[in-house]
Protein backbone atom coordinates (compact mmCIF):
# COMPACT_ATOMS: atom_id res chain seq x y z
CA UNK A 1 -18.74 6.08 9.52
CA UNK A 2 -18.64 5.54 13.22
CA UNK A 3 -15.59 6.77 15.47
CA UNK A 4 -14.95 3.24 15.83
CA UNK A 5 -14.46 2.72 12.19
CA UNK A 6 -12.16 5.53 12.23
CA UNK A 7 -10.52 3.74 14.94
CA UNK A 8 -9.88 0.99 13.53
CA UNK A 9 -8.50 2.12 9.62
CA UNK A 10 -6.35 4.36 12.13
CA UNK A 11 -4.84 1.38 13.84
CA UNK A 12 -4.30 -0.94 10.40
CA UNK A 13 -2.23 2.62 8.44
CA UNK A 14 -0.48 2.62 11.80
CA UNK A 15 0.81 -0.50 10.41
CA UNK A 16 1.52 0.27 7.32
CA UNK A 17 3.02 3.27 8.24
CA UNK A 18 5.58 1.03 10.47
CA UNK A 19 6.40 -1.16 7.25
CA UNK A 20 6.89 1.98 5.57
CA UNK A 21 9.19 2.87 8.24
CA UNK A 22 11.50 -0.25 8.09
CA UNK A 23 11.29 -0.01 4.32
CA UNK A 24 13.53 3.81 4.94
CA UNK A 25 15.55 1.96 7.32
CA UNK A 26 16.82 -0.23 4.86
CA UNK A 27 17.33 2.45 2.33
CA UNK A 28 13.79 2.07 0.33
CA UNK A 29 11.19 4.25 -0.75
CA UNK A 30 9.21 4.06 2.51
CA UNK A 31 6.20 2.40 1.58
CA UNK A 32 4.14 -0.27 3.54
CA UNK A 33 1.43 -1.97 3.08
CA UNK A 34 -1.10 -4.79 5.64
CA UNK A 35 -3.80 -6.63 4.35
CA UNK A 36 -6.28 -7.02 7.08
CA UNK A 37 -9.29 -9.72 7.43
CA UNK A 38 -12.01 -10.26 10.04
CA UNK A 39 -9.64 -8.11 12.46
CA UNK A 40 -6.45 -9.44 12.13
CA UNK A 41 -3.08 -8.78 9.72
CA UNK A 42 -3.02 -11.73 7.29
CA UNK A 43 0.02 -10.23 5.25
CA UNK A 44 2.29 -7.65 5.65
CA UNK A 45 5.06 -6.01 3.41
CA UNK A 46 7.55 -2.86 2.68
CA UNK A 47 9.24 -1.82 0.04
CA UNK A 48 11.85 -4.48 -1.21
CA UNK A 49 13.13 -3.32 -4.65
CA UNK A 50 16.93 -2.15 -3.91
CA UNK A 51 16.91 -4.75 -1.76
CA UNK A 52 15.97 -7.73 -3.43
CA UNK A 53 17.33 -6.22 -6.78
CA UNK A 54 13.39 -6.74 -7.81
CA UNK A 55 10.92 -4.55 -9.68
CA UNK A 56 8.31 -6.19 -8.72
CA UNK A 57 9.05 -6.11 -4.73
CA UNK A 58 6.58 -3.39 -4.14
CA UNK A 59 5.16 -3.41 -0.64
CA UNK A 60 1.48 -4.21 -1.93
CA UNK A 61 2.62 -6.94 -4.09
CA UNK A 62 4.70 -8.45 -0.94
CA UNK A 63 1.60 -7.82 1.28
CA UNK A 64 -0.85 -9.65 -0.97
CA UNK A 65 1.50 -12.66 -1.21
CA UNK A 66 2.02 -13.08 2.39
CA UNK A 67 -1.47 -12.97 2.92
CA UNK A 68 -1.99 -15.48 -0.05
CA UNK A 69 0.28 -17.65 2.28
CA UNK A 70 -1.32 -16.85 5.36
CA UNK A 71 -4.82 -18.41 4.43
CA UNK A 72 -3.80 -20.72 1.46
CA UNK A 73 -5.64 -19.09 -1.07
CA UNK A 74 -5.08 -16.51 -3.78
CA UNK A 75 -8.75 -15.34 -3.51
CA UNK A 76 -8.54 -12.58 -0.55
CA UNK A 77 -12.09 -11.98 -0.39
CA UNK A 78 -13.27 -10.28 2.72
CA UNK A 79 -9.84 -8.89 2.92
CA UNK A 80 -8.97 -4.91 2.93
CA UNK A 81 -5.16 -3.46 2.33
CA UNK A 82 -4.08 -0.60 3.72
CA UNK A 83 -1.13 1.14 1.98
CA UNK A 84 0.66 4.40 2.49
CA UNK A 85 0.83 5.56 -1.29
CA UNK A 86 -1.71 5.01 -3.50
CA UNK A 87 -0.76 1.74 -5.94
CA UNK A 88 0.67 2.15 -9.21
CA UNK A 89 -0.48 0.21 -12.07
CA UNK A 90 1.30 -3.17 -11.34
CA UNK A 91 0.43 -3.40 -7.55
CA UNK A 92 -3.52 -2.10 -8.61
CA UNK A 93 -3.93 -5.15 -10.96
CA UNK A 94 -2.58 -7.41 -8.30
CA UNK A 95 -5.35 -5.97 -6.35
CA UNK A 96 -8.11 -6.29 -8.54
CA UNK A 97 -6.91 -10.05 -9.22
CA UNK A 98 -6.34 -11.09 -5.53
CA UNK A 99 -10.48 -10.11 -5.02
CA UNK A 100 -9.53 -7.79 -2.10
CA UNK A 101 -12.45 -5.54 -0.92
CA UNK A 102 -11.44 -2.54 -0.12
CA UNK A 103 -8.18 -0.02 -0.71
CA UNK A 104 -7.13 2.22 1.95
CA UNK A 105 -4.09 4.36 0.75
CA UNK A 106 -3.02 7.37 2.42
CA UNK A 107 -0.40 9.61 0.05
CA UNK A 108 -1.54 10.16 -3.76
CA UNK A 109 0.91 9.28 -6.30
CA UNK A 110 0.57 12.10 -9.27
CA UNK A 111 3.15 10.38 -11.20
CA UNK A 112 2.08 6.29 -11.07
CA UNK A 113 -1.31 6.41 -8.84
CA UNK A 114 -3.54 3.88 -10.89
CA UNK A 115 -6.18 4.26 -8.28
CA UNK A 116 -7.78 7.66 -9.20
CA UNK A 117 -5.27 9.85 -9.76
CA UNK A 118 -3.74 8.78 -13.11
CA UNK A 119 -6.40 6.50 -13.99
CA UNK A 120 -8.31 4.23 -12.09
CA UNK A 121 -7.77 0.13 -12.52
CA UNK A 122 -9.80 -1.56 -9.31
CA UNK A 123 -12.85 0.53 -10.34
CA UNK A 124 -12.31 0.30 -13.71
CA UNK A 125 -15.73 -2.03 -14.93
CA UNK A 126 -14.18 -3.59 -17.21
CA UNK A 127 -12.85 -6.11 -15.46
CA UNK A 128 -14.11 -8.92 -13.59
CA UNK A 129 -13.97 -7.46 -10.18
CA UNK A 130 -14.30 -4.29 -8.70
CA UNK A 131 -12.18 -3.08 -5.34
CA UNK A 132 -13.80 -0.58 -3.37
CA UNK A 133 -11.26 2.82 -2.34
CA UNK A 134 -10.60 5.41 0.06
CA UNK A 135 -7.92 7.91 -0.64
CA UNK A 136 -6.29 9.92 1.22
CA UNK A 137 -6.82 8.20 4.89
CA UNK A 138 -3.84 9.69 6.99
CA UNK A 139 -2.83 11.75 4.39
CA UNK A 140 -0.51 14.12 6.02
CA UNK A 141 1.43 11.25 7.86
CA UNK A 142 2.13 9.18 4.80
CA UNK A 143 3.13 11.89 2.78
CA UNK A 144 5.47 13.52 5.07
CA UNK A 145 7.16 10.27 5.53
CA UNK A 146 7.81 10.23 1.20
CA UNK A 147 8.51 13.62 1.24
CA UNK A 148 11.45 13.86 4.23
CA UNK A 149 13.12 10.24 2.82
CA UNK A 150 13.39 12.38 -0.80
CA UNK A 151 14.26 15.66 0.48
CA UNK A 152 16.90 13.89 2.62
CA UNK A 153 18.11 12.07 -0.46
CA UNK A 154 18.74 15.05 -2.26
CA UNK A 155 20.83 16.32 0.28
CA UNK A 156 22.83 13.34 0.12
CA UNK A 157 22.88 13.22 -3.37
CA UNK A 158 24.07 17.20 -3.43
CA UNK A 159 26.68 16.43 -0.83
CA UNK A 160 28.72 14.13 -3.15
């Protein structure tokens, strides 16, 4: 890997880190998620569930259908997402079926990571396509920004 590589997967969880950041804004667990192709954000998304009164709002799942939008096609070959927690088991399937490339995700999940922490769904062979994965990119940053939005919540919770 080349510093420029570095560079670059530094810029995109930027990003996602800033969708994470709107997603605690709003009152959300702060996760955020880009998908990326040929150097450009195709779809972007944030945590949504309180919000949109929506299980399924997860910021991958919001990401991958913006970008489905974005170039009119549910096939996002050629396409990497960047998230800031690693993808439970819903928003790893989407992955797998939306043909994305690669997985960036900064923060393990050890209670609903499907991505090699509880089990392991885009490399899973299995299935018809295989997603390629990088934990733990910008590890620190992600996770800090979980942890402080929970520990905060406590103390709101424990003040009432």
């Amino acid at each position: 890997m080349t510093a420029n590589d570095e560079s670059v997967k530094t810029r995109w969880m930027k990003t996602a880190l800033a969708e994470a950041k709107k997603a605690r804004a709003e009152g959300e667990v702060p996760v955020g998620a880009v998908v990326v192709k040929e150097g450009a954000v195709i779809g972007r998304g944030h945590n949504q569930v309180e919000g949109l009164k929506d299980p399924t709002a997860h910021a991958e799942i919001l990401a991958i259908g913006a970008a489905a939008t974005t170039i009119e096609s549910w096939r996002l070959e050629g396409a990497t997402i960047y998230v800031t927690l690693e993808p439970c088991t819903m928003c790893a399937g989407a992955i797998v079926l939306a043909r994305l490339d690669r997985l960036v995700y900064g923060a393990r999940d050890p209670k609903a990571g499907a991505c090699g922490t509880l089990m392991n769904v885009p490399r899973d062979e299995r299935l018809n396509h295989l997603v390629e994965i990088e934990p733990g990119f910008m590890e620190g940053e992600c996770s800090f920004l979980l942890r402080s939005f929970f520990e905060e919540l406590r103390k709101k919770n424990a003040a009432v």
